[in-house]
Protein backbone atom coordinates (compact mmCIF):
# COMPACT_ATOMS: atom_id res chain seq x y z
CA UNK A 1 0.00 0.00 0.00
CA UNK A 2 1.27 3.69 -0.77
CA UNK A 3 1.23 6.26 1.56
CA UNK A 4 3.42 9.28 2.08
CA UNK A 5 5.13 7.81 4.68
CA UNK A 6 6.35 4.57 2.74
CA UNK A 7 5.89 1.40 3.74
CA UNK A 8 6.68 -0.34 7.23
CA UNK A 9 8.59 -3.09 8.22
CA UNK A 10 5.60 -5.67 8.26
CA UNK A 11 4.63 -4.75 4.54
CA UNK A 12 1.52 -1.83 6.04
CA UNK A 13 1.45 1.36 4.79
CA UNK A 14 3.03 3.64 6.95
CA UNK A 15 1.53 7.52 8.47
CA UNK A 16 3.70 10.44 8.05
CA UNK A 17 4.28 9.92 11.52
CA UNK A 18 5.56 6.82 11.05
CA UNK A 19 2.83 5.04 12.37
CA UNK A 20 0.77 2.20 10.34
CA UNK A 21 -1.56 3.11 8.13
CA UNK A 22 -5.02 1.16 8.17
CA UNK A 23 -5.30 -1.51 6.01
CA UNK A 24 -8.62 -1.98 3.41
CA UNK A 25 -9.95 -4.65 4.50
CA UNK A 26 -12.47 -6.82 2.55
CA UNK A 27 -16.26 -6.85 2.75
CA UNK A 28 -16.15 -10.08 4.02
CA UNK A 29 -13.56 -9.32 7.34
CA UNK A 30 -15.41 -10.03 10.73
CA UNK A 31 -15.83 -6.04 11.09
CA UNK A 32 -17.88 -6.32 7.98
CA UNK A 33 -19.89 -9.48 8.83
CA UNK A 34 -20.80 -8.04 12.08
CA UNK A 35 -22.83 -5.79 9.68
CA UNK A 36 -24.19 -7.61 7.43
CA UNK A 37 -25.19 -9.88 10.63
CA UNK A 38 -27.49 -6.50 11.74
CA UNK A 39 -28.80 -6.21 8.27
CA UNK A 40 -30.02 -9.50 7.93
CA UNK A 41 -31.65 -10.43 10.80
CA UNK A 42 -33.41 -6.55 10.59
CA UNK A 43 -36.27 -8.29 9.25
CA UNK A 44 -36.42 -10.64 12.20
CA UNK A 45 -36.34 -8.15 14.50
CA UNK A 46 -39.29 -6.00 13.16
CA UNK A 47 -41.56 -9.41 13.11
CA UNK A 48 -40.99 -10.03 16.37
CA UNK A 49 -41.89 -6.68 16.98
CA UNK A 50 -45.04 -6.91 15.33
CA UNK A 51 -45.68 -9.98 16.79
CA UNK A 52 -45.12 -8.93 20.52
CA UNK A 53 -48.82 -7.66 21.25
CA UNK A 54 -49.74 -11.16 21.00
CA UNK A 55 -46.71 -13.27 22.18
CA UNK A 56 -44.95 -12.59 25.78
CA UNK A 57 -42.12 -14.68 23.78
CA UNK A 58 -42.18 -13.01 21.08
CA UNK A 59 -41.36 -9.51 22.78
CA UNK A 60 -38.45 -11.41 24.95
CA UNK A 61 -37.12 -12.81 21.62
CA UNK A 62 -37.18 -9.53 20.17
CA UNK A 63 -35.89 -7.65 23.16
CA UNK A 64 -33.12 -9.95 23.19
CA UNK A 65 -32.20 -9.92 19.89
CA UNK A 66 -32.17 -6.58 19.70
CA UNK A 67 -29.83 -6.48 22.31
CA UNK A 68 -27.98 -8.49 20.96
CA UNK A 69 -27.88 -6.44 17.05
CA UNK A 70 -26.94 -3.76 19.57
CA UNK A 71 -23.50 -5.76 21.04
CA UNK A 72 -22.65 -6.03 16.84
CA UNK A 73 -22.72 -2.31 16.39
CA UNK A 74 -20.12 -2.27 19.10
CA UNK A 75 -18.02 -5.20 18.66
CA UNK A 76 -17.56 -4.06 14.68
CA UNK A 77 -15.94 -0.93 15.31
CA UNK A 78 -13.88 -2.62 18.27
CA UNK A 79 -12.98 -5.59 15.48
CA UNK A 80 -11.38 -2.71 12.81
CA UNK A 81 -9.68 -1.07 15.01
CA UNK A 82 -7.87 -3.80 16.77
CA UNK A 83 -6.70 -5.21 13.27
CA UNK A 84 -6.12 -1.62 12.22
CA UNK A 85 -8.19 -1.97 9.04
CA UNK A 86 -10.76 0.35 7.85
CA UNK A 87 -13.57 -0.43 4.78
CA UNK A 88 -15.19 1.78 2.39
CA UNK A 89 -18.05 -0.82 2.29
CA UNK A 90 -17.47 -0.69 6.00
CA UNK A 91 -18.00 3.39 6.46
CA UNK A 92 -21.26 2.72 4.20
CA UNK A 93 -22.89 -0.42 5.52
CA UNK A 94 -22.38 0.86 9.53
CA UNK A 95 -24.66 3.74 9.03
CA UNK A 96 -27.21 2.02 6.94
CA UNK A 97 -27.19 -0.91 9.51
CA UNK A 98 -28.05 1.34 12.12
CA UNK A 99 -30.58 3.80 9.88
CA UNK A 100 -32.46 0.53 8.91
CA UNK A 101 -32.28 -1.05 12.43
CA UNK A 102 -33.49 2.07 14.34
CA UNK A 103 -36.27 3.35 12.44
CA UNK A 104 -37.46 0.29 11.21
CA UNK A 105 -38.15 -0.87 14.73
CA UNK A 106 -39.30 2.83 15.91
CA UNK A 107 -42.00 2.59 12.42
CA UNK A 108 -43.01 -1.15 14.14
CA UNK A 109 -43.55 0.43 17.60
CA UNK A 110 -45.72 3.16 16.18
CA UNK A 111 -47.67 0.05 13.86
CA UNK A 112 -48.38 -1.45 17.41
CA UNK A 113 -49.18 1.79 19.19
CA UNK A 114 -46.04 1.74 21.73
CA UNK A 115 -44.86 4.89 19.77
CA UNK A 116 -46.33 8.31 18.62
CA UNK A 117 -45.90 8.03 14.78
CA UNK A 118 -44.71 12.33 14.84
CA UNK A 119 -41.56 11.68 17.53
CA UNK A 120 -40.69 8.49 15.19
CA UNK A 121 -41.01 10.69 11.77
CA UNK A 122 -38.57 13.53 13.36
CA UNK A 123 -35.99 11.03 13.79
CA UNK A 124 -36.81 9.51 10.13
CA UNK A 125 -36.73 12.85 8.25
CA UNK A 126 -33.31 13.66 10.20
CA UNK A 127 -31.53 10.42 9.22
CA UNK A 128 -32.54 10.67 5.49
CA UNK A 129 -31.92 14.19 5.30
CA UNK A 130 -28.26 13.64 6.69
CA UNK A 131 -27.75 10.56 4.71
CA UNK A 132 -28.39 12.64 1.57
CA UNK A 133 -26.87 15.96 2.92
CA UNK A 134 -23.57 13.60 3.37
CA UNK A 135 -24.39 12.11 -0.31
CA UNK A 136 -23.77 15.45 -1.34
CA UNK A 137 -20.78 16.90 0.68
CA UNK A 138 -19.35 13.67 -1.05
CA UNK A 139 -19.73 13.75 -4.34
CA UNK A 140 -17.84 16.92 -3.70
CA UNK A 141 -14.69 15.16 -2.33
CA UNK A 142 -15.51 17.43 0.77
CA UNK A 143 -14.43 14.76 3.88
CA UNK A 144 -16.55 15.30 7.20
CA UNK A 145 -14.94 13.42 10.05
CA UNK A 146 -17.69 12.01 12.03
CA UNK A 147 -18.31 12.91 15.66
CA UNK A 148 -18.19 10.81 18.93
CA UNK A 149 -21.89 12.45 19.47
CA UNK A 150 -23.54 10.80 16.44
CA UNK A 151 -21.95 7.22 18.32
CA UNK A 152 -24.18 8.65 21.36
CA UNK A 153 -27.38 9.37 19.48
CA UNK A 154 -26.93 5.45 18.14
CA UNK A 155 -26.77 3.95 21.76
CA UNK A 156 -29.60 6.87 23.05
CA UNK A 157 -32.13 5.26 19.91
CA UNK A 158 -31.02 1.86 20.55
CA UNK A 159 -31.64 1.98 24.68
CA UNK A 160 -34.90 3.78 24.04
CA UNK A 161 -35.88 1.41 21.66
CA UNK A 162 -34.61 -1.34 23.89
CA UNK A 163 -36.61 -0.02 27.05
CA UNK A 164 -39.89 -0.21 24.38
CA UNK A 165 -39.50 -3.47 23.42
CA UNK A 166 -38.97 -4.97 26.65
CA UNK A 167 -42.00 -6.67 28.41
CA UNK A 168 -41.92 -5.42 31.64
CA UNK A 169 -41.96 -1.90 30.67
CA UNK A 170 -44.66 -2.25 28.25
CA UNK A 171 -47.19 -0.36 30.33
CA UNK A 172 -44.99 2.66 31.64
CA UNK A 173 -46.02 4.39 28.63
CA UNK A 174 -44.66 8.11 30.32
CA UNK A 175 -41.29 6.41 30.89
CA UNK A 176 -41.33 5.43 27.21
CA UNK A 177 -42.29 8.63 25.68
CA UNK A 178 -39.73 10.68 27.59
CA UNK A 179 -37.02 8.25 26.16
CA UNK A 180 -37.91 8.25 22.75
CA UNK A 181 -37.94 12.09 22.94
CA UNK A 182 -34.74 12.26 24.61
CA UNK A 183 -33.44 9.94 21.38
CA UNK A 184 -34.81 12.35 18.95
CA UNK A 185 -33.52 15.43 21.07
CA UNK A 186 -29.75 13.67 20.18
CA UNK A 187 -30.89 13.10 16.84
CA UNK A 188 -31.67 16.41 16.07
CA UNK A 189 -28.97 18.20 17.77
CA UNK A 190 -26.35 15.55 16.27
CA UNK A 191 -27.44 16.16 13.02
CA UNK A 192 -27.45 20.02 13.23
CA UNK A 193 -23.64 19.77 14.22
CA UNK A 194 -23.41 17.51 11.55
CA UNK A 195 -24.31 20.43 9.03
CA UNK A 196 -21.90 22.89 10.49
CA UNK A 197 -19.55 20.48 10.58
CA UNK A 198 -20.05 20.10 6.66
CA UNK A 199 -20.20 23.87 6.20
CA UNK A 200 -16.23 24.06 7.94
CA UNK A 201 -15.00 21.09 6.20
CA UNK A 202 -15.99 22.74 2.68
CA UNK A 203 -14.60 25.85 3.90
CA UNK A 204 -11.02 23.92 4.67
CA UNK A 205 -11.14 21.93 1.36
CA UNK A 206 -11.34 25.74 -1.04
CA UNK A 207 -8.89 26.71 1.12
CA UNK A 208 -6.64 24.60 0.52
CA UNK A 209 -7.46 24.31 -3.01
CA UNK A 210 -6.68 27.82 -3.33
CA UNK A 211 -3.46 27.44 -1.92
């Protein structure tokens, strides 16, 4: 691999700094699978969902599940970084795991009346308005480097979500409405400071392609 600081001993790509490089790793490396793992049992997840009004088993099936969906969007990030590999299938499939994961249960609560449908559709017009606002910032070549926060908003949708699904709080319906608002308060405010982010990081790339 080529990078401006030549290549190390082991055969990596070297920083400037003399420090590895990350490797690309292959859509198929375990940071990758953990993904696809979320994606494809998505669908699971929202049946049992659906199916929890009628089945006590059915909820605890999908509250653990989604629990455990929750332990891959942790343990893939953990996987890259301790093989010091990164993935540009990687950077897109992790955000469209959790996109597809999140509001697709949130839409399921609201289809079995756990959730208000407007809370739900905040968080849905944020995510796809971000997802194309970064589209575009892209096909720039303008690079926005992501925020701890938006890993916060993730965990704040995925506990709210978690604290909806699970049986024995299916009747504190207050307790469940002030978490899913507190998720879409971090959704909102994470994807505001995604926009200014965007705004600075175009600012930095004509700079620097003036001088």
């Amino acid at each position: 691999m080529r990078s401006g600081g030549g290549v190390s001993a082991s055969g990596g790509a070297s920083a400037p700094g003399g420090a590895e490089a990350p490797a690309q790793a292959s859509l198929l490396h375990p940071a990758n699978l953990l993904t696809l793992a979320r994606l494809l049992f998505a669908p699971v997840l929202f049946l049992l969902i659906l199916q929890a009004e009628q089945s006590r088993g059915a909820s605890w099936a999908a509250f653990g599940l989604g629990v455990a969906m929750a332990g891959t969007d942790f343990f893939d990030g953990r996987v890259a970084r301790r093989a010091n590999v990164t993935s540009r299938s990687g950077a897109f499939l992790d955000p469209l795991a959790d996109k597809v994961v999140v509001l697709g249960a949130a839409f399921c609560l609201v289809a079995v009346e756990r959730y208000w449908w407007v809370p739900v559709t905040i968080m849905a017009f944020r995510e796809l308005g971000i997802t194309a606002w970064r589209a575009r910032w892209a096909g720039e070549g303008v690079s926005i480097p992501a925020r701890r926060s938006a890993k916060y908003k993730t965990f704040v949708q995925a506990l709210a979500l978690a604290m909806a699904i699970m049986p024995t709080l299916e009747d504190a319906d207050l307790v469940l409405a002030i978490a899913l608002w507190v998720a879409v308060a971090f959704t909102v405010v994470t994807g505001l400071q995604y926009m200014l982010d965007s705004r600075s990081a175009r600012a930095r790339s004509r700079s620097e392609n003036q001088t």
